[in-house]
N, C-alpha and C. Protein backbone atom coordinates (compact mmCIF):
# COMPACT_ATOMS: atom_id res chain seq x y z
N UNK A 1 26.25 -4.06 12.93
CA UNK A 1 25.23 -4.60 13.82
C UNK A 1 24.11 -5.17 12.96
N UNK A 2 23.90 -6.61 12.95
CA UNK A 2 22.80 -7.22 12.32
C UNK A 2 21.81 -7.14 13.10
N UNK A 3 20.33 -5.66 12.73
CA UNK A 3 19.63 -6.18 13.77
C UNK A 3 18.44 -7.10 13.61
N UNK A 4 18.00 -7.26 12.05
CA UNK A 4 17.56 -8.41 12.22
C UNK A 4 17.53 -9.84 13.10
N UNK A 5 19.02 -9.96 13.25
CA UNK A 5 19.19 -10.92 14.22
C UNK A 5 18.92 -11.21 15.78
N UNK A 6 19.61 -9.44 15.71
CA UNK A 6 18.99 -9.81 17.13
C UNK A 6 17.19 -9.38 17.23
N UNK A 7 16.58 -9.32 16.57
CA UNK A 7 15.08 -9.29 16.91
C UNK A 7 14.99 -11.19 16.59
N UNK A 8 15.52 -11.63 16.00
CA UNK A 8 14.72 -12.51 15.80
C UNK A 8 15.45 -13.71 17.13
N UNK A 9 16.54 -13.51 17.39
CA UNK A 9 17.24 -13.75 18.71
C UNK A 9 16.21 -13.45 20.24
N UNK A 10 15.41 -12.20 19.83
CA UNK A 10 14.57 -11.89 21.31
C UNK A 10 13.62 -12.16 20.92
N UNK A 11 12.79 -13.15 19.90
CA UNK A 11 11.66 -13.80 19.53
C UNK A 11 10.56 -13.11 18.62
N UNK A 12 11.13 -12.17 17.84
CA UNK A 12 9.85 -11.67 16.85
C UNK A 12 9.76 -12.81 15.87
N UNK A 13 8.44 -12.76 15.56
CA UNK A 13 7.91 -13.43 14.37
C UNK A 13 8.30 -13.56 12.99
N UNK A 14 8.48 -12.47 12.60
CA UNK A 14 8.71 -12.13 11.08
C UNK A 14 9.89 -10.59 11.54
N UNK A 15 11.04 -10.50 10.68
CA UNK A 15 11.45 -9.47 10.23
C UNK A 15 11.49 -8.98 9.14
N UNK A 16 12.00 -7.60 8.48
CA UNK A 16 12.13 -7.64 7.50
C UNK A 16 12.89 -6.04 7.22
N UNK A 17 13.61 -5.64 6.84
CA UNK A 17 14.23 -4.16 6.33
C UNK A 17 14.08 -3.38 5.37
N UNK A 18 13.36 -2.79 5.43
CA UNK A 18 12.81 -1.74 4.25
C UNK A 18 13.38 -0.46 4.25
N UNK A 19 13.42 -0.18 2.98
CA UNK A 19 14.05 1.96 2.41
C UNK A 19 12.97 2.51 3.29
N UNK A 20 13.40 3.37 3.56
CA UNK A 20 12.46 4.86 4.45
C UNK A 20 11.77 5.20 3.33
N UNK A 21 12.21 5.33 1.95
CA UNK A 21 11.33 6.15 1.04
C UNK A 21 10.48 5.05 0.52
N UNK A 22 10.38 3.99 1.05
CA UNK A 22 8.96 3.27 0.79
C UNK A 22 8.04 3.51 2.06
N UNK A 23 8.26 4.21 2.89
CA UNK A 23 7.14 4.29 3.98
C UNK A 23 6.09 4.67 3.46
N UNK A 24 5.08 4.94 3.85
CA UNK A 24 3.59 5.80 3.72
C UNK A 24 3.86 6.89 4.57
N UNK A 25 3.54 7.93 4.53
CA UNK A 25 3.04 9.05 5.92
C UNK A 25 2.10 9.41 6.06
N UNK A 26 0.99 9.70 7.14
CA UNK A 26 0.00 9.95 6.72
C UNK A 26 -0.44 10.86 7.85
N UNK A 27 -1.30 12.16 7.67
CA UNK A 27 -2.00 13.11 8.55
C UNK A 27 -3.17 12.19 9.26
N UNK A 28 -3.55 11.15 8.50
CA UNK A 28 -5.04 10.81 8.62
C UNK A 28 -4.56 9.90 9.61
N UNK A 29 -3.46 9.26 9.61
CA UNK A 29 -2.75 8.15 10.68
C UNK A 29 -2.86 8.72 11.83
N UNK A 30 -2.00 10.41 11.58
CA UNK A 30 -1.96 10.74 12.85
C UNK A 30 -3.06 11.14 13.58
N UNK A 31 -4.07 11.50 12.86
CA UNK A 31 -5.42 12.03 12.97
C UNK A 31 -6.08 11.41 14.05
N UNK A 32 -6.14 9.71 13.92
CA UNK A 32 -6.48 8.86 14.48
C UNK A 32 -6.36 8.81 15.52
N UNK A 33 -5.16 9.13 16.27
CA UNK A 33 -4.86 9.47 17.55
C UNK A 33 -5.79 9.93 18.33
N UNK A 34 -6.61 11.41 17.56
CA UNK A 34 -7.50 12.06 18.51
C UNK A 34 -8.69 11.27 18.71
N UNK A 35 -9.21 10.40 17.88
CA UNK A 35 -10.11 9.74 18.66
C UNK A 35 -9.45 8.76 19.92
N UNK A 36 -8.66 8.86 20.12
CA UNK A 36 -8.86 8.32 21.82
C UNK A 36 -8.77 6.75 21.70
N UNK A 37 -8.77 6.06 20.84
CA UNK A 37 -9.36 4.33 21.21
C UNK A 37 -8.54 4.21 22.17
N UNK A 38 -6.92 4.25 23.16
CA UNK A 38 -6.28 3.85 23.43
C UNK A 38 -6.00 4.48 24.61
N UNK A 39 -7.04 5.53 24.44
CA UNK A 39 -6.54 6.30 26.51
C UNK A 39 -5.80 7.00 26.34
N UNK A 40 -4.53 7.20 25.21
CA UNK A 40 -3.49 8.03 25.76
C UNK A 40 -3.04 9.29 24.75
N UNK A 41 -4.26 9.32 24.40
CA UNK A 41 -3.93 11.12 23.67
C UNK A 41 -4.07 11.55 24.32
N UNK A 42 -3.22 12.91 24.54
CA UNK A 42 -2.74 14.07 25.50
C UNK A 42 -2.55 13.73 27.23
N UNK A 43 -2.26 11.93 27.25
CA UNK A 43 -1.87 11.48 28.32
C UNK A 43 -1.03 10.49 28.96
N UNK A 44 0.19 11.26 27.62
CA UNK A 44 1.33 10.35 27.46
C UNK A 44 2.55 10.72 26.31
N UNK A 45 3.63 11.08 26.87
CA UNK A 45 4.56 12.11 26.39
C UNK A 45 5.24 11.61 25.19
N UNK A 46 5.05 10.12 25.20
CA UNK A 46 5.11 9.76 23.46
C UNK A 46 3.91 9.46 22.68
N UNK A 47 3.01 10.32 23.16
CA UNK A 47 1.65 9.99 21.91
C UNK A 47 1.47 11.37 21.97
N UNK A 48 0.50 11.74 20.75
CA UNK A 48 0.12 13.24 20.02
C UNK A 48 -0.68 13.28 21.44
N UNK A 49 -1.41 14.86 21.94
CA UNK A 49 -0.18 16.58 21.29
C UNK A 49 1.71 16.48 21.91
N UNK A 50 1.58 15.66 22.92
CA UNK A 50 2.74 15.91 23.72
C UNK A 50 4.05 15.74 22.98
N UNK A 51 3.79 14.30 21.66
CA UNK A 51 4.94 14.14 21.11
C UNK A 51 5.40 14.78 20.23
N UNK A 52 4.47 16.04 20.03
CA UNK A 52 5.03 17.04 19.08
C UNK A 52 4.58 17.28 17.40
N UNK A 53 4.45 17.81 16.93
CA UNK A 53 4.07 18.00 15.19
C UNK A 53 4.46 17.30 14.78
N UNK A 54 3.36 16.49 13.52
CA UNK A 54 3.74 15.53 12.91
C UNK A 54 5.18 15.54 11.93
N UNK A 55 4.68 16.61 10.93
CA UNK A 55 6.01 16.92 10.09
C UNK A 55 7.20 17.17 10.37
N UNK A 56 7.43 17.46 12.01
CA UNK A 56 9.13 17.25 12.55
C UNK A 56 9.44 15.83 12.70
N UNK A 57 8.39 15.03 13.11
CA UNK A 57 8.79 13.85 13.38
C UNK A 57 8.81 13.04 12.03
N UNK A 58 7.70 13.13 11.05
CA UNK A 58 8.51 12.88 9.67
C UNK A 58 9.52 13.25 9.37
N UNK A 59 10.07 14.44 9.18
CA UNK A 59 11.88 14.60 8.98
C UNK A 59 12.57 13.89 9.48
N UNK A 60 12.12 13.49 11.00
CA UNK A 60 13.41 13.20 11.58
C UNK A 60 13.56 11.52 11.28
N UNK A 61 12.35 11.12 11.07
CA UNK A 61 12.34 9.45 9.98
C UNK A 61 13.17 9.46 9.05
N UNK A 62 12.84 10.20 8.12
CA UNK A 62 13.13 10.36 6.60
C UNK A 62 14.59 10.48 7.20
N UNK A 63 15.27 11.17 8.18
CA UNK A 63 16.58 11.33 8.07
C UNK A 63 17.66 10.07 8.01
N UNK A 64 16.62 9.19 8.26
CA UNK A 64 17.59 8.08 8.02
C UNK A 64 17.48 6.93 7.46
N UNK A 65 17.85 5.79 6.92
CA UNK A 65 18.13 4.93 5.47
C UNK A 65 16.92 3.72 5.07
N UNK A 66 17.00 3.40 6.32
CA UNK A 66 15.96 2.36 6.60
C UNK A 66 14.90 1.81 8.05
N UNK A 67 14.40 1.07 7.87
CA UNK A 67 13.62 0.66 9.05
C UNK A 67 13.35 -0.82 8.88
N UNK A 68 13.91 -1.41 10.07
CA UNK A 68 13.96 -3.15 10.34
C UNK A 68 12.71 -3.25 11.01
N UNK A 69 12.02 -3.80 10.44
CA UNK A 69 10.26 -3.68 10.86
C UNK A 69 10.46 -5.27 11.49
N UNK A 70 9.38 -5.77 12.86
CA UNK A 70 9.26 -7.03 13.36
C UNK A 70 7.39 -6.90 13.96
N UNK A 71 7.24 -8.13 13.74
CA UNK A 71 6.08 -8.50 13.78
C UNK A 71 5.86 -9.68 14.78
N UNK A 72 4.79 -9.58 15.70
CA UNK A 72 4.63 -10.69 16.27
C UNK A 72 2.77 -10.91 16.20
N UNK A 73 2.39 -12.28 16.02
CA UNK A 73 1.38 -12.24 15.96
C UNK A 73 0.76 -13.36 17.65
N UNK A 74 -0.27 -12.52 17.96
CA UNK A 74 -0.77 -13.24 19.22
C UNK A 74 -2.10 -14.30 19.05
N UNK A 75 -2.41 -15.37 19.55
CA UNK A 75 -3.59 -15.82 19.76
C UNK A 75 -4.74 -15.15 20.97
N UNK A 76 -5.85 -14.78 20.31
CA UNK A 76 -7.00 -14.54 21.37
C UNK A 76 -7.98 -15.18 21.56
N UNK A 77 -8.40 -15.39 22.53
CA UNK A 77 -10.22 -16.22 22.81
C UNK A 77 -10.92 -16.06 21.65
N UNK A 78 -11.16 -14.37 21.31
CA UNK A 78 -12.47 -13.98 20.27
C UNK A 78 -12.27 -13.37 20.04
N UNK A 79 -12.56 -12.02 19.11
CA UNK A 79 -12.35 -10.66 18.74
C UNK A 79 -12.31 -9.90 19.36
N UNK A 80 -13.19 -10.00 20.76
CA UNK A 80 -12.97 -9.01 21.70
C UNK A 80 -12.75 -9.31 23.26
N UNK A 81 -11.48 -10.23 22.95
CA UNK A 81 -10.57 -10.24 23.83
C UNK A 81 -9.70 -9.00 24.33
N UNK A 82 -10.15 -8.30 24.79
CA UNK A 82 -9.59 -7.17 25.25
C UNK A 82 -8.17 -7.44 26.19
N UNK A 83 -8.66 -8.47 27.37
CA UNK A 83 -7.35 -8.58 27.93
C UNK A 83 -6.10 -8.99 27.21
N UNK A 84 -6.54 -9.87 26.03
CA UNK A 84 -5.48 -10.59 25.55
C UNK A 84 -4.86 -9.73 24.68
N UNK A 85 -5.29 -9.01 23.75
CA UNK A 85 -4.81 -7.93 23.39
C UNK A 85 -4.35 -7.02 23.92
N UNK A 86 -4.59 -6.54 25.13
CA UNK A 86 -3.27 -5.90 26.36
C UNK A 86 -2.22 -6.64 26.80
N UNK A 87 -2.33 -8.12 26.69
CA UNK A 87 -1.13 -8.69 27.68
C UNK A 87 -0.27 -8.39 26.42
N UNK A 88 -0.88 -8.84 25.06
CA UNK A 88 -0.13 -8.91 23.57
C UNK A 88 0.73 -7.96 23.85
N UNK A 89 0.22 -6.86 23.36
CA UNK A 89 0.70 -5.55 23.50
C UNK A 89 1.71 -5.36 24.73
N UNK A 90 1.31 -5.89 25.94
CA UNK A 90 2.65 -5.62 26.51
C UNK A 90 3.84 -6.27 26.28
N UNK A 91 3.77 -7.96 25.93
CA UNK A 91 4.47 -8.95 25.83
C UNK A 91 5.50 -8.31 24.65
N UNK A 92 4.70 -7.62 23.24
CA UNK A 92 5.84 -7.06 21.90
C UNK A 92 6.31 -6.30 22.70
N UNK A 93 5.59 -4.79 23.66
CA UNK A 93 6.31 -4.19 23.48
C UNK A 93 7.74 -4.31 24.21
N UNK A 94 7.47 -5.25 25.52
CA UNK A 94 8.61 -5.60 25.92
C UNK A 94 9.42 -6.22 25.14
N UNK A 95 9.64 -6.84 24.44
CA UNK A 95 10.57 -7.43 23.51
C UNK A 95 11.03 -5.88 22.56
N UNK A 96 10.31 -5.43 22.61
CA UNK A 96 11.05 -3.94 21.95
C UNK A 96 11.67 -3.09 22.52
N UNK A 97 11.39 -3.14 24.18
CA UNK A 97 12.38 -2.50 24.67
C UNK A 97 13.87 -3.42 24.93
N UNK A 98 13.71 -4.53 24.48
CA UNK A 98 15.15 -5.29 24.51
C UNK A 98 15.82 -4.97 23.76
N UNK A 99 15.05 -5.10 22.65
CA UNK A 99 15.76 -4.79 21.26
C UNK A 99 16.26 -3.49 21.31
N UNK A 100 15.67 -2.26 21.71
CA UNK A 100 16.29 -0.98 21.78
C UNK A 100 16.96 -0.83 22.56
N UNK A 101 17.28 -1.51 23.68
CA UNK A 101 18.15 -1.47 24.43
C UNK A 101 19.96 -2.22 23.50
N UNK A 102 19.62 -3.28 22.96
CA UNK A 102 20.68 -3.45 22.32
C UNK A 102 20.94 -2.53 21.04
N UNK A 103 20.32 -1.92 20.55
CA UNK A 103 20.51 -0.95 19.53
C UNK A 103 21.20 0.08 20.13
N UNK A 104 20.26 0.75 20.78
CA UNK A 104 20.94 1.80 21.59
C UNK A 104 22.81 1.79 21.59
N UNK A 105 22.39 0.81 22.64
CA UNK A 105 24.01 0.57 22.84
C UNK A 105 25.41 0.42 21.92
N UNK A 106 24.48 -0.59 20.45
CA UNK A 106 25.18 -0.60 19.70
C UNK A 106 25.70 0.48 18.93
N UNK A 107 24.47 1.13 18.45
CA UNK A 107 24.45 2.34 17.63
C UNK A 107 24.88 4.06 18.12
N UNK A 108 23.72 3.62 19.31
CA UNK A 108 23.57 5.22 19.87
C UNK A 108 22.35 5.85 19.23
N UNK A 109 21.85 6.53 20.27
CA UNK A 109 20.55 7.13 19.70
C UNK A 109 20.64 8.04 18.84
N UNK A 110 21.68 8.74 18.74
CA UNK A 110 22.04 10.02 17.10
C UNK A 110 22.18 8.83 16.03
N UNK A 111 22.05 7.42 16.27
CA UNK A 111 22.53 6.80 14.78
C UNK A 111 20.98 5.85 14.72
N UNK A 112 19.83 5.68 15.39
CA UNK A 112 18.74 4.70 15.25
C UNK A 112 17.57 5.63 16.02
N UNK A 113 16.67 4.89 15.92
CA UNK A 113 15.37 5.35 16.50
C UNK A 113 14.35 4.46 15.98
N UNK A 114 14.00 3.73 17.75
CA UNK A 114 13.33 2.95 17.48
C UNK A 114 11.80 2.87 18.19
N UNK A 115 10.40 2.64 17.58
CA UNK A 115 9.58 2.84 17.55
C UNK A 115 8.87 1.55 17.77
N UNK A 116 7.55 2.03 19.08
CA UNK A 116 6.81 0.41 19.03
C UNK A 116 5.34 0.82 18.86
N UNK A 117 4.83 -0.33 19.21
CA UNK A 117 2.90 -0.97 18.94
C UNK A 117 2.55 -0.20 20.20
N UNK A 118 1.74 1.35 19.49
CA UNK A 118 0.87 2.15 20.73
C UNK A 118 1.93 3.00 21.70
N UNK A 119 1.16 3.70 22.45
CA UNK A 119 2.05 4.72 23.39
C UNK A 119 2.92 3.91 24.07
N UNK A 120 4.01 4.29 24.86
CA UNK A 120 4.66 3.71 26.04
C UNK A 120 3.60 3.62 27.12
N UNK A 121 4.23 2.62 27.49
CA UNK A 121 3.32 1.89 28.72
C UNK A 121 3.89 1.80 30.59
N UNK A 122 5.43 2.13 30.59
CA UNK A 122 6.38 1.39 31.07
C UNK A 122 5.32 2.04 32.65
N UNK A 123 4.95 3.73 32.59
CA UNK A 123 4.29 4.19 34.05
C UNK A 123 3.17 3.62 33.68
N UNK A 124 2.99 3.19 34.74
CA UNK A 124 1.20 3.16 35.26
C UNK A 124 0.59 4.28 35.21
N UNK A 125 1.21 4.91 35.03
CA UNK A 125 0.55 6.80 35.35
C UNK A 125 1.66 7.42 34.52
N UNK A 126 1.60 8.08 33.50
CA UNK A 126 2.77 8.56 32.80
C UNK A 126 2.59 10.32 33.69
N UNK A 127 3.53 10.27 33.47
CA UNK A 127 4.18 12.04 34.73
C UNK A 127 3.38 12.90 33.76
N UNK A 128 3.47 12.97 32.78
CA UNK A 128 2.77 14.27 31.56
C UNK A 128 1.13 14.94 32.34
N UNK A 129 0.47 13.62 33.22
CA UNK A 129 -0.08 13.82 33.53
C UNK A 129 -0.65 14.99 35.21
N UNK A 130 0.33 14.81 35.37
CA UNK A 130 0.87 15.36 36.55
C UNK A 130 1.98 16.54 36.08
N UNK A 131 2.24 17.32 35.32
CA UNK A 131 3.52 18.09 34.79
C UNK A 131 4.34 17.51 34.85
N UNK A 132 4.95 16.69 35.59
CA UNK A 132 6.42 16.40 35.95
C UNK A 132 6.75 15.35 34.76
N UNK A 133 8.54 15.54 34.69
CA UNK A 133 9.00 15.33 33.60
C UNK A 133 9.20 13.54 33.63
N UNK A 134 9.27 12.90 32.34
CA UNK A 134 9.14 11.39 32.24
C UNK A 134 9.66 11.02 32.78
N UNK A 135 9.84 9.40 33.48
CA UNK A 135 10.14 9.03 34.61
C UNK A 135 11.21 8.41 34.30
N UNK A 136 10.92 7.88 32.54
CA UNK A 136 12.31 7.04 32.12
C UNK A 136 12.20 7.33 30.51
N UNK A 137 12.57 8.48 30.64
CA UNK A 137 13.17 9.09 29.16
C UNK A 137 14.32 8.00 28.56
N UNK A 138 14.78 7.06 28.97
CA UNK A 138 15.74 6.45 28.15
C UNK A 138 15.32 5.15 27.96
N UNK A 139 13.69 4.45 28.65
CA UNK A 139 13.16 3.61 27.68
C UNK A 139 12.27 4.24 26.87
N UNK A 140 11.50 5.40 27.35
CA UNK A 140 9.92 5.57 27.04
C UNK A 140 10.18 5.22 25.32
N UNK A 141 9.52 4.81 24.26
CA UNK A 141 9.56 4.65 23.16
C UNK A 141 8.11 5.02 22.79
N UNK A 142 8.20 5.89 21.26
CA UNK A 142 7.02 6.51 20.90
C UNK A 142 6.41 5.05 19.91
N UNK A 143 5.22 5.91 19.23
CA UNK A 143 4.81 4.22 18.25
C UNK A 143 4.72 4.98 16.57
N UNK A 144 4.85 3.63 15.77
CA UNK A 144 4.63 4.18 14.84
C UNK A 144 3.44 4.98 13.55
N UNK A 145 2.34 4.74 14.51
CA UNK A 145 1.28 5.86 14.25
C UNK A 145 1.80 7.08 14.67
N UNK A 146 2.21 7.28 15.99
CA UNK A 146 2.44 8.56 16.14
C UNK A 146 3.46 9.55 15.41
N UNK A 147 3.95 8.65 14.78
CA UNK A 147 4.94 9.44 13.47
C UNK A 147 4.13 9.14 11.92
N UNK A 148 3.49 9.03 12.49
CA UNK A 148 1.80 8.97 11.04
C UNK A 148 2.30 8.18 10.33
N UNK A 149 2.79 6.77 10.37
CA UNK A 149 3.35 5.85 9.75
C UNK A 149 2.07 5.14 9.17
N UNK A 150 1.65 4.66 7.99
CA UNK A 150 0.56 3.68 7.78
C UNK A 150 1.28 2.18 8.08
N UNK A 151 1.04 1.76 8.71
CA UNK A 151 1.24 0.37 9.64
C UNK A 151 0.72 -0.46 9.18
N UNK A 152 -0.26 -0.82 7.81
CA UNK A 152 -0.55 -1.87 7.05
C UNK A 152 0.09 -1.44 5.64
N UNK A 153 0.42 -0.15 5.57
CA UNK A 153 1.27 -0.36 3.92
C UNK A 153 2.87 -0.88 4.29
N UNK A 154 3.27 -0.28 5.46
CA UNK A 154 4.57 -0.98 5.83
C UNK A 154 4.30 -2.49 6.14
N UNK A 155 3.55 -2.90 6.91
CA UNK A 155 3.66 -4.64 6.49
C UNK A 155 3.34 -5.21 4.84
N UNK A 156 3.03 -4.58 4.05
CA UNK A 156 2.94 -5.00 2.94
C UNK A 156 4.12 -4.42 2.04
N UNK A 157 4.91 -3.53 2.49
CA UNK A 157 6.46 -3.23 2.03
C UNK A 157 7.19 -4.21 2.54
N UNK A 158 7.38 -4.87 4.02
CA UNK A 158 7.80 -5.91 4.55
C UNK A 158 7.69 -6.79 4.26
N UNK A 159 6.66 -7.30 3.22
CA UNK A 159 6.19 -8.84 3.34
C UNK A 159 5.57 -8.88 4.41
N UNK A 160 4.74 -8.70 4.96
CA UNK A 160 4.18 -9.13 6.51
C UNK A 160 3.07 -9.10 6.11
N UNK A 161 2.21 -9.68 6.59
CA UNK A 161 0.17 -9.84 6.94
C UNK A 161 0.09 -8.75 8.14
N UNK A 162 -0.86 -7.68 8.03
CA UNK A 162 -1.28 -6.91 8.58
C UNK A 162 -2.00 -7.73 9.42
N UNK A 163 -3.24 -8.59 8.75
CA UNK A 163 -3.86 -9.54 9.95
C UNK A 163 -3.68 -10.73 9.73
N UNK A 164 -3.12 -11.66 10.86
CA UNK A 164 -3.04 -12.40 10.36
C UNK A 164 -3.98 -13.56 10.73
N UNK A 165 -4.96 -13.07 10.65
CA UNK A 165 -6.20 -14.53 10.30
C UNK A 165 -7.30 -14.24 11.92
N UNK A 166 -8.18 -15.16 11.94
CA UNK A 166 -9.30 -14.96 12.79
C UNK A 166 -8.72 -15.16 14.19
N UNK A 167 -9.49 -14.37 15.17
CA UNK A 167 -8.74 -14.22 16.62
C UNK A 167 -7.44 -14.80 16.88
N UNK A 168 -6.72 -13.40 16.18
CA UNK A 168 -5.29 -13.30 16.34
C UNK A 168 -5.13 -11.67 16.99
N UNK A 169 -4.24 -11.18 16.93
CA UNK A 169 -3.73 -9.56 17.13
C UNK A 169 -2.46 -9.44 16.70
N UNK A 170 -1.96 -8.63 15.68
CA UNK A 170 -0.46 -8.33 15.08
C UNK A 170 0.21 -6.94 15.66
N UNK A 171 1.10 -6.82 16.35
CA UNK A 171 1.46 -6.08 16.83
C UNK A 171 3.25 -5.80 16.03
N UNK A 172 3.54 -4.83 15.28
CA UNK A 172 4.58 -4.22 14.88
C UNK A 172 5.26 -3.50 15.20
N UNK A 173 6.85 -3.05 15.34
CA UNK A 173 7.55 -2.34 15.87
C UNK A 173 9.32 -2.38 14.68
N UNK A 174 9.51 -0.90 14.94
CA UNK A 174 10.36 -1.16 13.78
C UNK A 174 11.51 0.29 14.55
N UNK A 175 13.15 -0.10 13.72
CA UNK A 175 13.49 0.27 14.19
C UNK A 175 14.34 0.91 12.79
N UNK A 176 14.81 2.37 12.78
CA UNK A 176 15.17 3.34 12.24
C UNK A 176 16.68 3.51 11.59
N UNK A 177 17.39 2.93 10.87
CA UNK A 177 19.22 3.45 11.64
C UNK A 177 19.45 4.33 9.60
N UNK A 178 20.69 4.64 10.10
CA UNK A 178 21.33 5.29 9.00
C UNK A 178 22.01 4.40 8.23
């Protein structure tokens, strides 16, 4: 399964495949989480506390060979285009649930694991919030902060621009296999 191809088949920007043992990991990544910028610490079953200790979810990275990292970069009004940076964000992450959807299938989830830009989005209301269990455990996809990934040393393992230039937004998502 070339998945380069197919990301660049469902319209990412830039790909690129990197060793797992060039990742970064970082506590301070995950750290970040608790300040909140994003609404969804402890209110959303793939972002920290719910998604679990960092260092299991590092193992379970490390357990496998590489990561096909994709990048898309958006245009905004101004820097603090807020909306546009939400539609962004939804627009990658949907293209990432395509892509994991063809992975999936190809691979199987014991053979990939694939990770996007920020918590899952798919509820309007994620169930965590309410006890009840996720609504769609077989898209929800976690992000790669929340596995304390540094997300500008991996675009610079990739070849990629972390930013890429004045009112833009780069949104990354990468996917895991053996």
């Amino acid at each position: 399964m070339d998945i380069e191809t197919i990301c660049r088949s469902l319209g990412a920007r830039s790909v690129n495949t990197v060793s797992v043992t060039e990742l970064e990991f970082s506590h301070e990544i995950r750290d970040l989480c608790k300040v909140n910028a994003c609404g969804r610490y402890g209110g959303n079953y793939t972002c920290p506390p719910s998604i679990g200790e960092l260092d299991g979810l590092i193992e379970k990275a490390r357990q496998f060979n590489s990561i096909t990292v994709w990048q898309n970069v958006y245009p905004l009004e101004d820097s603090f285009d807020i909306d546009g940076m939400f539609r962004s964000q939804q627009h990658h992450n949907a293209m990432t649930l395509k892509i994991a959807e063809e992975v999936y299938a190809g691979l199987g989830r014991d053979k990939a694991l694939v990770l996007a830009a920020g918590g899952c989005t798919i509820c309007k209301r994620c169930a965590t919030l309410t006890n009840e269990p996720c609504r769609n455990p077989e898209e929800a996809l976690s992000s790669l902060e929340a596995y304390g990934i540094n997300v500008s040393a991996l675009a610079k393992s990739a070849n990629m621009k972390y930013i890429a230039g004045k009112n833009t937004v780069t949104y990354f998502s990468g996917v895991f296999t053996m």
